[in-house]
C-alpha atoms as a PDB file:
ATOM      1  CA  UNK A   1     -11.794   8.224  14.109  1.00  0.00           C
ATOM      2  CA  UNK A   2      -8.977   5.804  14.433  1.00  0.00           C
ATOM      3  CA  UNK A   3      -6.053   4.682  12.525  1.00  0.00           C
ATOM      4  CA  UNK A   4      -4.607   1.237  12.727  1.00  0.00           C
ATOM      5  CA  UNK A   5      -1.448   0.204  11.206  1.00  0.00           C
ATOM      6  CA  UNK A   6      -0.395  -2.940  10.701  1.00  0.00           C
ATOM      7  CA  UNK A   7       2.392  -5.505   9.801  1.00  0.00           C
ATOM      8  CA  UNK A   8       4.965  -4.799   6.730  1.00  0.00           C
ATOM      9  CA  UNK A   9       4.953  -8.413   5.840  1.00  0.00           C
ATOM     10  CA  UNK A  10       7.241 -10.281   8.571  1.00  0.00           C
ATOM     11  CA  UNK A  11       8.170  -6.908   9.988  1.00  0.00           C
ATOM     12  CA  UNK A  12       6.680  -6.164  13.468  1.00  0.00           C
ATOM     13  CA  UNK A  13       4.571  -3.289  14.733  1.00  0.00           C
ATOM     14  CA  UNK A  14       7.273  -0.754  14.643  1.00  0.00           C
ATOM     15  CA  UNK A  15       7.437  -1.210  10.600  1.00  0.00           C
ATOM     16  CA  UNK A  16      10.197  -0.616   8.233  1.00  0.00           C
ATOM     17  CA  UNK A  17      13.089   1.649  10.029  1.00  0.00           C
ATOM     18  CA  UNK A  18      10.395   2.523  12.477  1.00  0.00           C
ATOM     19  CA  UNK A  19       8.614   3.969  10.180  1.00  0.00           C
ATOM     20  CA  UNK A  20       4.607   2.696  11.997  1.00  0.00           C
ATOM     21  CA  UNK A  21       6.493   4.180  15.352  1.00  0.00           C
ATOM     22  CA  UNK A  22       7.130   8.221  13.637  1.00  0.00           C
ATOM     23  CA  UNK A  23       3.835   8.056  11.552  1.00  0.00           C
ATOM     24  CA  UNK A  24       1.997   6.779  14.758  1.00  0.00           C
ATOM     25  CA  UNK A  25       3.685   9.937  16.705  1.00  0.00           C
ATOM     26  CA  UNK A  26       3.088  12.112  13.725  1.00  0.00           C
ATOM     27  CA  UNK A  27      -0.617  11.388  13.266  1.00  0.00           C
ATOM     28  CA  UNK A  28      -0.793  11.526  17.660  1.00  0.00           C
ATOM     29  CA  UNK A  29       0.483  15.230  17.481  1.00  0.00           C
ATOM     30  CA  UNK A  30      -2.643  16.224  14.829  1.00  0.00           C
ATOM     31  CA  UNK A  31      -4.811  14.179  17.563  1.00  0.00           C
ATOM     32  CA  UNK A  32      -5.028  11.147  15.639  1.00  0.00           C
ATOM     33  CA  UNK A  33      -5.883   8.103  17.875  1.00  0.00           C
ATOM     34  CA  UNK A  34      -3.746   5.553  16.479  1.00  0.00           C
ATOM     35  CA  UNK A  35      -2.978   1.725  17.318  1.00  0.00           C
ATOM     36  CA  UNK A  36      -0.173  -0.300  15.770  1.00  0.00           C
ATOM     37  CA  UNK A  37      -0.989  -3.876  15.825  1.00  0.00           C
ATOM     38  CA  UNK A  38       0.858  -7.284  15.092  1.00  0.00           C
ATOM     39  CA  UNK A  39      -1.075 -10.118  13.149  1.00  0.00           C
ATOM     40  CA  UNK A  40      -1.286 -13.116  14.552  1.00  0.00           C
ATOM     41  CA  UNK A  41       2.501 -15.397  14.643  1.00  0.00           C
ATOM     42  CA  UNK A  42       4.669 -12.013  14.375  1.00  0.00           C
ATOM     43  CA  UNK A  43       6.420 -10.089  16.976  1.00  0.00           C
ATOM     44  CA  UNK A  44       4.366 -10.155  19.734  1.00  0.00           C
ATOM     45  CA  UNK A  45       1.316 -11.748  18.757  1.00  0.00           C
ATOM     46  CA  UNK A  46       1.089 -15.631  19.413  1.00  0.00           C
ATOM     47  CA  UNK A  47      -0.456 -17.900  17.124  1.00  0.00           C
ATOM     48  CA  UNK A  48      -3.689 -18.315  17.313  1.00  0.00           C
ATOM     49  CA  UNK A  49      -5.464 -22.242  18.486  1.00  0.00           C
ATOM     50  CA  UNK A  50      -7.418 -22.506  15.281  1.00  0.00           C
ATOM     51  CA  UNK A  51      -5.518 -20.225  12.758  1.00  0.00           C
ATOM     52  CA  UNK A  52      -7.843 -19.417   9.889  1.00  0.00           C
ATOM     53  CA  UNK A  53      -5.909 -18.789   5.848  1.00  0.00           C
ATOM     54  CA  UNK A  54      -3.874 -15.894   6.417  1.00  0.00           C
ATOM     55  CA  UNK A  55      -6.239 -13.131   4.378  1.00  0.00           C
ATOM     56  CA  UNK A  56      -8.546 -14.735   6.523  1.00  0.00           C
ATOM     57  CA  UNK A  57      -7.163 -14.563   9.880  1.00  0.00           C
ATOM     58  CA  UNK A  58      -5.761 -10.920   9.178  1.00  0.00           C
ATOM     59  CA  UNK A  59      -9.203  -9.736   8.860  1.00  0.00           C
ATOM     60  CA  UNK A  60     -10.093 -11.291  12.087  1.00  0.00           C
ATOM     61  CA  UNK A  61      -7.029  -9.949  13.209  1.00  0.00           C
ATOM     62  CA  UNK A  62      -7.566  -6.535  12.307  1.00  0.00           C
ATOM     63  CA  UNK A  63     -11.236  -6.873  13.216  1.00  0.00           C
ATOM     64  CA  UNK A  64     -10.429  -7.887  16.836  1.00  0.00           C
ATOM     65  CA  UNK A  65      -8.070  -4.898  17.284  1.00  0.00           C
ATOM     66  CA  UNK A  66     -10.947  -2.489  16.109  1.00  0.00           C
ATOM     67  CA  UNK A  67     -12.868  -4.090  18.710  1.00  0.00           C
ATOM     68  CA  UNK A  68     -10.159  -3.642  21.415  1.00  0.00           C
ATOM     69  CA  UNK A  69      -9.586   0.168  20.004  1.00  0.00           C
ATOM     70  CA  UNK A  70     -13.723   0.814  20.394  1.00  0.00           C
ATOM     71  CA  UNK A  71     -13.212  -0.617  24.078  1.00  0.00           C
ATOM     72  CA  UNK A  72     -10.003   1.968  25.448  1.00  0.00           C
ATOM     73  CA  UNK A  73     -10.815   4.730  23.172  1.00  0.00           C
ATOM     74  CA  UNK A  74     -13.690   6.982  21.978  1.00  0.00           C
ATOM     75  CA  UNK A  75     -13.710   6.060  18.281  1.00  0.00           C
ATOM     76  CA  UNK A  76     -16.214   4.310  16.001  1.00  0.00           C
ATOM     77  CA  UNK A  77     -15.044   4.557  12.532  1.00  0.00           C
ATOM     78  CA  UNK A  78     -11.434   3.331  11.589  1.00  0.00           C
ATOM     79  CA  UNK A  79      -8.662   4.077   8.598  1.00  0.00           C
ATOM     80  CA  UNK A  80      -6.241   1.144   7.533  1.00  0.00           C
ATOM     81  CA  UNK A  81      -2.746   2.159   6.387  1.00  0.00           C
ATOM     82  CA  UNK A  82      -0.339  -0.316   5.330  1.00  0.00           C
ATOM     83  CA  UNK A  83       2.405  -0.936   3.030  1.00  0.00           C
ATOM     84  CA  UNK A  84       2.568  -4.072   0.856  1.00  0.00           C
ATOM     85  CA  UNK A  85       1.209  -7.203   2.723  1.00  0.00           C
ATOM     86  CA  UNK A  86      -0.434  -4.686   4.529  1.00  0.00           C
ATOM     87  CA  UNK A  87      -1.971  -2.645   2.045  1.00  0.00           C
ATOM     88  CA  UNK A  88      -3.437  -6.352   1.339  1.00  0.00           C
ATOM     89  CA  UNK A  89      -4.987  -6.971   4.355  1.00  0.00           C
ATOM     90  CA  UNK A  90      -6.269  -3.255   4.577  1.00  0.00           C
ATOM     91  CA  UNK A  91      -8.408  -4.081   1.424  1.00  0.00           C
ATOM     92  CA  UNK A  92      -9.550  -7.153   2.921  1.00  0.00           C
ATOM     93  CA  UNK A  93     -10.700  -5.839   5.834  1.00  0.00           C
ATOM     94  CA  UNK A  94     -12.221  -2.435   4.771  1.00  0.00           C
ATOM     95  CA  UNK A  95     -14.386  -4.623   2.421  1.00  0.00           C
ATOM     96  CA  UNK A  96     -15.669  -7.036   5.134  1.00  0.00           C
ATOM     97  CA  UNK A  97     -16.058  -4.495   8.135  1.00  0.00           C
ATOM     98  CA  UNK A  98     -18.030  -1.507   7.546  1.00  0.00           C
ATOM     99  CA  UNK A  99     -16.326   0.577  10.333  1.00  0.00           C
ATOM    100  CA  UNK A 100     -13.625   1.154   7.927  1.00  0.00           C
ATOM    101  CA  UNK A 101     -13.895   4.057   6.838  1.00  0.00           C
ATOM    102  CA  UNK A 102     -10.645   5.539   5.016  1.00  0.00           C
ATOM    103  CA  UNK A 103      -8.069   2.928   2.897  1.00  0.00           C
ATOM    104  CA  UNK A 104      -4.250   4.390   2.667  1.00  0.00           C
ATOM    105  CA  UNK A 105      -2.366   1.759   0.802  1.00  0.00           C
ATOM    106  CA  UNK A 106       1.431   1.876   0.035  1.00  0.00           C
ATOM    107  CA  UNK A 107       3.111  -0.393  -2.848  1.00  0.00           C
ATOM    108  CA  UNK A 108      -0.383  -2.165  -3.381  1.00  0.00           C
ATOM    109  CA  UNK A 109      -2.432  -4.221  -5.944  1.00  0.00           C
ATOM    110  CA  UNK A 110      -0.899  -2.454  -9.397  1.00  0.00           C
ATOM    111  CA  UNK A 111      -2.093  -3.121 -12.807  1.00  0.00           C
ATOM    112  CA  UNK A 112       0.109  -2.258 -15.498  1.00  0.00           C
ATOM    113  CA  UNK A 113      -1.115  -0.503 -18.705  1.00  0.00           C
ATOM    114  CA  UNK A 114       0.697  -0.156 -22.287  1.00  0.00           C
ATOM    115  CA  UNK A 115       1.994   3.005 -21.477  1.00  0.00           C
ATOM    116  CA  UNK A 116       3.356   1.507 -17.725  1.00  0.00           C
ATOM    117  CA  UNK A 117       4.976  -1.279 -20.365  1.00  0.00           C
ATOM    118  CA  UNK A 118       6.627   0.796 -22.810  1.00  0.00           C
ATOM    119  CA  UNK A 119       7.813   3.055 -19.723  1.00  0.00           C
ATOM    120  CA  UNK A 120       9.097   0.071 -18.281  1.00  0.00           C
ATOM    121  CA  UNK A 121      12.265  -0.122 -20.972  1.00  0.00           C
ATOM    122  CA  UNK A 122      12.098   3.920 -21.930  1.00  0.00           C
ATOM    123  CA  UNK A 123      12.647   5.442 -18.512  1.00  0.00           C
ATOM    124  CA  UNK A 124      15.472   3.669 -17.686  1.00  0.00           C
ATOM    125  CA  UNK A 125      17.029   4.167 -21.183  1.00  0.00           C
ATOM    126  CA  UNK A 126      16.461   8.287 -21.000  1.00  0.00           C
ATOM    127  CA  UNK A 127      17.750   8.431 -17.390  1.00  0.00           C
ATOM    128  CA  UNK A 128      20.788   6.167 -18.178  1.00  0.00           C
ATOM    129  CA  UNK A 129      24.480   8.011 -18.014  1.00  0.00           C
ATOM    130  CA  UNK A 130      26.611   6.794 -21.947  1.00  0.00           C
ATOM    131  CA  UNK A 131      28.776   4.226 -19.727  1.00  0.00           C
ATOM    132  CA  UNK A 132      25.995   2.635 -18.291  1.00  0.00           C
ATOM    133  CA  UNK A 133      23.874   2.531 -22.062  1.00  0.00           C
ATOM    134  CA  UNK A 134      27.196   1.494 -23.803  1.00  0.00           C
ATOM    135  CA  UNK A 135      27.164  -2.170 -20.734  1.00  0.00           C
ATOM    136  CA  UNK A 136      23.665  -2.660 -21.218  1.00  0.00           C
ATOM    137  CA  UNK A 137      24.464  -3.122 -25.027  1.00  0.00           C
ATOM    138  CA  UNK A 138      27.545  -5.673 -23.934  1.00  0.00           C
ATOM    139  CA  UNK A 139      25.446  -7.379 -21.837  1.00  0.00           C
ATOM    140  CA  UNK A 140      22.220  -7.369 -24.305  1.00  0.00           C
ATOM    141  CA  UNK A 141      25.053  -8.735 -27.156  1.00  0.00           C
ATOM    142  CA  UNK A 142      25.845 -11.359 -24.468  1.00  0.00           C
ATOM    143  CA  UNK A 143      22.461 -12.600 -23.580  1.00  0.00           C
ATOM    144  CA  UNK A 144      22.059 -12.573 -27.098  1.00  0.00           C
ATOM    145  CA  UNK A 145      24.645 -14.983 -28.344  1.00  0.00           C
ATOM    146  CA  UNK A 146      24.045 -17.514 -25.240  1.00  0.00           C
ATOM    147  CA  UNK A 147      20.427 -17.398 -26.812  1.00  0.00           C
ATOM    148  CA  UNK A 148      21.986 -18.333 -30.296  1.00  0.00           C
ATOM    149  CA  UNK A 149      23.919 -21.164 -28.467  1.00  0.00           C
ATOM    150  CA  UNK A 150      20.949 -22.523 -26.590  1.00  0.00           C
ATOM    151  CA  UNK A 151      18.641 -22.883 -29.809  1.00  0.00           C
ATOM    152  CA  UNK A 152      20.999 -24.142 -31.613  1.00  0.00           C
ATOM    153  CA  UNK A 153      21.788 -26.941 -29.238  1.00  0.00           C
ATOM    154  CA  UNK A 154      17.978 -27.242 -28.731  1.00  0.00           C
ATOM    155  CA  UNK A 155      18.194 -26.692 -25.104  1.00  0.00           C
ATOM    156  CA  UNK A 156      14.600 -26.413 -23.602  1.00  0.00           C
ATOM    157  CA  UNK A 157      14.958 -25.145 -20.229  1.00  0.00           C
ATOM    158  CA  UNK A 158      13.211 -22.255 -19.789  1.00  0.00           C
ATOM    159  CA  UNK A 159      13.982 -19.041 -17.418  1.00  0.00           C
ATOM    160  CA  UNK A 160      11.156 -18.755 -14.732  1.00  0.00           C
ATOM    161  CA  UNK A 161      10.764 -15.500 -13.234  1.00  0.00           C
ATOM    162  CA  UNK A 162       8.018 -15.856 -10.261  1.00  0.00           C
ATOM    163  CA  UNK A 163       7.312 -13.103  -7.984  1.00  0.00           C
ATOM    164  CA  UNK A 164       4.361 -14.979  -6.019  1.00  0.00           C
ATOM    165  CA  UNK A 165       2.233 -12.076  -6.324  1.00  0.00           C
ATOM    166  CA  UNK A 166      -1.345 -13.559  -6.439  1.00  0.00           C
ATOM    167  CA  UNK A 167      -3.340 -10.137  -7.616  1.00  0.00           C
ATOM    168  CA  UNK A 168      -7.146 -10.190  -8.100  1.00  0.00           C
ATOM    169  CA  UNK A 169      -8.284  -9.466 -11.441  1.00  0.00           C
ATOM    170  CA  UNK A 170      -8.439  -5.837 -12.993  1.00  0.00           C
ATOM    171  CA  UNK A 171     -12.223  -6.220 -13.182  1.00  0.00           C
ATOM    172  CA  UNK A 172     -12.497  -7.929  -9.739  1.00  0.00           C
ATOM    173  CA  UNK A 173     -10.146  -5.053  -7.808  1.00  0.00           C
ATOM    174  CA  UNK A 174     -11.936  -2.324  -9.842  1.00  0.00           C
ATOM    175  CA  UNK A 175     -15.313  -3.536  -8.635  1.00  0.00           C
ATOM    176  CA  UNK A 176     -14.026  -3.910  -4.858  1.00  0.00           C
ATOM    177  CA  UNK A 177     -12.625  -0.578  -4.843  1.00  0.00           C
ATOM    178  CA  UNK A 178     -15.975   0.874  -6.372  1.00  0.00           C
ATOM    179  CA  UNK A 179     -17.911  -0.739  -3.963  1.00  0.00           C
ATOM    180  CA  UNK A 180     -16.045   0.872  -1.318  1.00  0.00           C
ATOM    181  CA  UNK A 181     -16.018   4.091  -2.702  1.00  0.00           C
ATOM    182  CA  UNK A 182     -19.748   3.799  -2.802  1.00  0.00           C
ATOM    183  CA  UNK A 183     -20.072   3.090   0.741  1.00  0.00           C
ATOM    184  CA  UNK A 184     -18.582   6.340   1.482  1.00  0.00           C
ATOM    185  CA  UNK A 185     -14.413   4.548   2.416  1.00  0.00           C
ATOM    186  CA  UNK A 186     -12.552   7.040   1.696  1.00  0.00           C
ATOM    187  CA  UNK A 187      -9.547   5.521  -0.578  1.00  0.00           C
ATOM    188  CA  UNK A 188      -5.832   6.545  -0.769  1.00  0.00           C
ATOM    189  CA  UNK A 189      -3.388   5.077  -3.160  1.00  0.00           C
ATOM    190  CA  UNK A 190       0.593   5.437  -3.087  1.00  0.00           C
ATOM    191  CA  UNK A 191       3.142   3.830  -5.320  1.00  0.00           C
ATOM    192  CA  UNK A 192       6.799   3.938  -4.940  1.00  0.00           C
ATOM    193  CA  UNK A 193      10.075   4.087  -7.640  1.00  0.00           C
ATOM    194  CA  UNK A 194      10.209   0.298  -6.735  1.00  0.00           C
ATOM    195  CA  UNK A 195       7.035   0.023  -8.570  1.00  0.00           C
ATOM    196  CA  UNK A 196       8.884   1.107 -11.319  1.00  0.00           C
ATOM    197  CA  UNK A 197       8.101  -2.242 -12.978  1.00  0.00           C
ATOM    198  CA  UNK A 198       4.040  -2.320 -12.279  1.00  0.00           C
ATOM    199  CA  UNK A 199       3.429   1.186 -11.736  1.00  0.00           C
ATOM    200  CA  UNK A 200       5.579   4.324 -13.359  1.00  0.00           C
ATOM    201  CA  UNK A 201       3.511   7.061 -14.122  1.00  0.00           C
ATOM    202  CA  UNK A 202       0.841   9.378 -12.321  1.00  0.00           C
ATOM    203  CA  UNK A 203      -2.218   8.820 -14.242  1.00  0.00           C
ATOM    204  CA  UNK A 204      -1.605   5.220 -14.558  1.00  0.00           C
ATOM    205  CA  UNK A 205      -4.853   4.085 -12.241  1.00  0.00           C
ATOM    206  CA  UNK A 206      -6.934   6.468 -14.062  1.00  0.00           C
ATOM    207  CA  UNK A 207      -5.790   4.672 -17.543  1.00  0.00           C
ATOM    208  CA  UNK A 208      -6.327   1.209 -16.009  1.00  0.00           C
ATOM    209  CA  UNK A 209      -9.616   1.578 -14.529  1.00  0.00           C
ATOM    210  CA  UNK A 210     -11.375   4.377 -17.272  1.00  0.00           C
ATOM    211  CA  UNK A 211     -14.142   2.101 -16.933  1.00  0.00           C
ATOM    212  CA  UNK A 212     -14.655   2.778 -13.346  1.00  0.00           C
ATOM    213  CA  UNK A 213     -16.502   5.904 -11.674  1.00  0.00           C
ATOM    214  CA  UNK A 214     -14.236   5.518  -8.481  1.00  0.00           C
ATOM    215  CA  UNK A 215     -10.888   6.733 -10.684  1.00  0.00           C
ATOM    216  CA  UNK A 216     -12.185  10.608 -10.113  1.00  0.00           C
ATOM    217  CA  UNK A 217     -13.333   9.658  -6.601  1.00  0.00           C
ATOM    218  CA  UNK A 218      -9.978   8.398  -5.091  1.00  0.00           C
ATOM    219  CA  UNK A 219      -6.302  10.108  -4.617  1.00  0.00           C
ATOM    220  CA  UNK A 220      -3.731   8.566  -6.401  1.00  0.00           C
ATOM    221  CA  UNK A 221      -0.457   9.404  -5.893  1.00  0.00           C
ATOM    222  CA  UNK A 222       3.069   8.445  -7.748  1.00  0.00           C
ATOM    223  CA  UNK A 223       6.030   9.174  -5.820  1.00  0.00           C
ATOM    224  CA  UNK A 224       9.304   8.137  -7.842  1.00  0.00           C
ATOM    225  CA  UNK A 225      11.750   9.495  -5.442  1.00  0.00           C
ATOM    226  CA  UNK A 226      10.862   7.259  -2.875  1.00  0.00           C
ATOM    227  CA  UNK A 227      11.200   3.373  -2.135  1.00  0.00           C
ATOM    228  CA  UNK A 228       9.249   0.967  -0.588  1.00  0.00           C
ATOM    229  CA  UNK A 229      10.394   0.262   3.105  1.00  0.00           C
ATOM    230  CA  UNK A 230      10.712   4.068   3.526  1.00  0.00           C
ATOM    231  CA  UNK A 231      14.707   3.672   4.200  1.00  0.00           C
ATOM    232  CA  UNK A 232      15.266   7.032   3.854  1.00  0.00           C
ATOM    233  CA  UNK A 233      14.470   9.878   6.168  1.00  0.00           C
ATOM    234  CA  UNK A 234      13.130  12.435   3.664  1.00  0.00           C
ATOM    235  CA  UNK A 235      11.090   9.507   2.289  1.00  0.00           C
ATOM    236  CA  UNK A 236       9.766   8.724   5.577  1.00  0.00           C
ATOM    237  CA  UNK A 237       8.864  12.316   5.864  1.00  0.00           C
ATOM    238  CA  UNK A 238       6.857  12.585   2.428  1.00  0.00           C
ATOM    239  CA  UNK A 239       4.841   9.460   3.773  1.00  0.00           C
ATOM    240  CA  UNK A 240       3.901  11.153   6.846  1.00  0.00           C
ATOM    241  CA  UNK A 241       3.402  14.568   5.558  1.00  0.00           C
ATOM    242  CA  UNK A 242       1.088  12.963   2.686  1.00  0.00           C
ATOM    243  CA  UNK A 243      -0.691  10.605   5.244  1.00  0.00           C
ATOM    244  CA  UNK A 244      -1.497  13.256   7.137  1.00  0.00           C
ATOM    245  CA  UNK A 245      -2.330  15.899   4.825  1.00  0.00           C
ATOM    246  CA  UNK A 246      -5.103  13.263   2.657  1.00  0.00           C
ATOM    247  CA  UNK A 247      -6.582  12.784   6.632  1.00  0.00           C
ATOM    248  CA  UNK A 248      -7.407  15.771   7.060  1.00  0.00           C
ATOM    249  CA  UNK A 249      -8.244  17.170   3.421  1.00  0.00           C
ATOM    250  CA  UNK A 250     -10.770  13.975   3.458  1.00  0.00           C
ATOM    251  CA  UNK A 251     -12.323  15.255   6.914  1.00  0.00           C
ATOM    252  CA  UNK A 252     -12.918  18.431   6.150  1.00  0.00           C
ATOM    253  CA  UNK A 253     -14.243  17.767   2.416  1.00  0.00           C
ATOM    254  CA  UNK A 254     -17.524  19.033   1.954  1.00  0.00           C
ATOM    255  CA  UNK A 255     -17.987  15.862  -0.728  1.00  0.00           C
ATOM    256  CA  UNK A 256     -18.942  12.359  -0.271  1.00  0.00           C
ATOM    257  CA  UNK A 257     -16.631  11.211   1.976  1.00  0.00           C
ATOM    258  CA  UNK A 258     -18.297   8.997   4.361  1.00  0.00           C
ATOM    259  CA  UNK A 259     -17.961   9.525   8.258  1.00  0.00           C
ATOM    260  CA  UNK A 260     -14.264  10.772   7.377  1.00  0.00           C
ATOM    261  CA  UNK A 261     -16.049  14.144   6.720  1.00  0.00           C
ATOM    262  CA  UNK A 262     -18.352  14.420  10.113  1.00  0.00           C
ATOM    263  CA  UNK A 263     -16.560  16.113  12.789  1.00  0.00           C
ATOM    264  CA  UNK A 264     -12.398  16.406  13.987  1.00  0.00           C
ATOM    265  CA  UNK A 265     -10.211  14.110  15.268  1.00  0.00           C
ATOM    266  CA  UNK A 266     -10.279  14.997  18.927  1.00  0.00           C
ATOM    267  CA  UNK A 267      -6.816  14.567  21.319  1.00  0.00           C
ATOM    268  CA  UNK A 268      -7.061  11.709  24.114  1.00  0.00           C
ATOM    269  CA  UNK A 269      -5.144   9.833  26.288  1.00  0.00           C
ATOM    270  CA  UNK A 270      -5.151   7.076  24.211  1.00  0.00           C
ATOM    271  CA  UNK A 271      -3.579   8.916  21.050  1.00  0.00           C
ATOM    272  CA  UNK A 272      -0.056   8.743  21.695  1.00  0.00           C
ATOM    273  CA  UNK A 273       1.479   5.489  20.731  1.00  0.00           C
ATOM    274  CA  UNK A 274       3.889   3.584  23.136  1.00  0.00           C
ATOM    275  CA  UNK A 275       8.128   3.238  22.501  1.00  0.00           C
ATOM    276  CA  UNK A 276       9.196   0.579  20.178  1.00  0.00           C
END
């Protein structure tokens, strides 16, 4: 078994604060072959002649290096981790190249339910120290006469907030993450505090996607504490120690787990991951 990781959207292989380099090394020392890979136009990769879309040409991407990993090392059967833009292409990938076999995604697709709404304003509001609650009540008195003002001088121009996140559908991403969890991919989700907005509570995927058979099939995990690039070292650490712990709780499961659960990693000379 194999792990690639990949891209943190324009960050190179080494990932956010190195964090691809210490989870590659991590994963290594449990005898984890591992490969971290650019996409095509970043760090070292070149652009390719006849670039495809980008979801596109990251599958090939991430396809081709699967290919190159089968060539130098004795694996088969692959897990995608990545964070973000990564966690994207991961998805894309695992569902159009059945040697994936395990999914970890970081900061991912996240669909908000009521409760993630209501906790959006509550959590903030219970956590908040008097001084800050008593300037968020300035401001909101602010915002709220410039409001007044604009109506009443019929202004029109509306405030545009646009994050240029282009999701799938709930019902489209619940039926691509069943039909991997059919196949036997073994799927790991992780949100970060920076989520806060999309994603703020543990059960939260379970809510969203009740519907779903895969919600008691999957790990889902909701770390608070910890932020997105993994700029911290004790966040860093959680990562790693969670990675590596859902690796090998999936390979030794006893359950439907795909070719995650046949056999151990075993140590080669192609595990360890080179400097950078």
């Amino acid at each position: 078994m194999g792990v690639v990781l990949l891209n943190v959207g324009i960050i190179h292989r080494i990932g956010p604060h190195r964090f691809n380099t210490k989870l590659a090394r991590a994963l290594a020392r449990e005898g984890w072959a591992t490969l971290r890979i650019d996409l095509s136009g970043q760090g070292d990769s070149g652009v390719p002649i006849e670039p495809l879309p980008f979801e596109q040409q990251a599958v090939a991407d991430l396809q081709a290096a699967m290919d190159h990993f089968q060539r130098v090392c004795p694996v088969e059967r692959f897990v995608i981790a990545g964070i973000c833009s990564g966690a994207y292409s991961g998805l894309a990938a695992a569902l159009a190249d059945a040697r994936v076999d395990g999914l970890w995604m970081l900061d991912g697709y996240a669909y908000p339910t009521a409760r993630t709404r209501w906790n959006r304003y509550l959590q903030p509001l219970v956590e908040a120290s008097p001084r800050a609650l008593g300037s968020w009540a300035r401001k909101l008195g602010k915002r709220t006469a410039r409001a007044v003002r604009a109506a009443l001088s019929q202004s029109t121009t509306p405030e545009v907030w646009d994050f240029a996140r282009r999701a799938p559908s709930q019902d489209a991403f619940g039926r691509d993450i069943q039909a991997l969890v059919d196949r036997g991919v073994a799927v790991c989700f992780v949100y970060s505090g920076n989520m806060r907005w999309y994603f703020n509570y543990r059960n939260q995927l379970r809510d969203a996607f009740s519907a779903f058979d895969f919600v008691g099939r999957v790990r889902c995990e909701y770390l608070p504490k910890a932020d997105h690039t993994a700029t911290t070292l004790a966040t860093q650490q959680q990562l790693i120690r969670g990675l590596a712990e859902w690796l090998r709780s999936t390979r030794a499961s006893d359950g439907e787990g795909g070719a995650l659960n046949a056999g151990s990693p075993r140590p080669s000379r192609c595990s360890p991951t080179p400097p950078g």
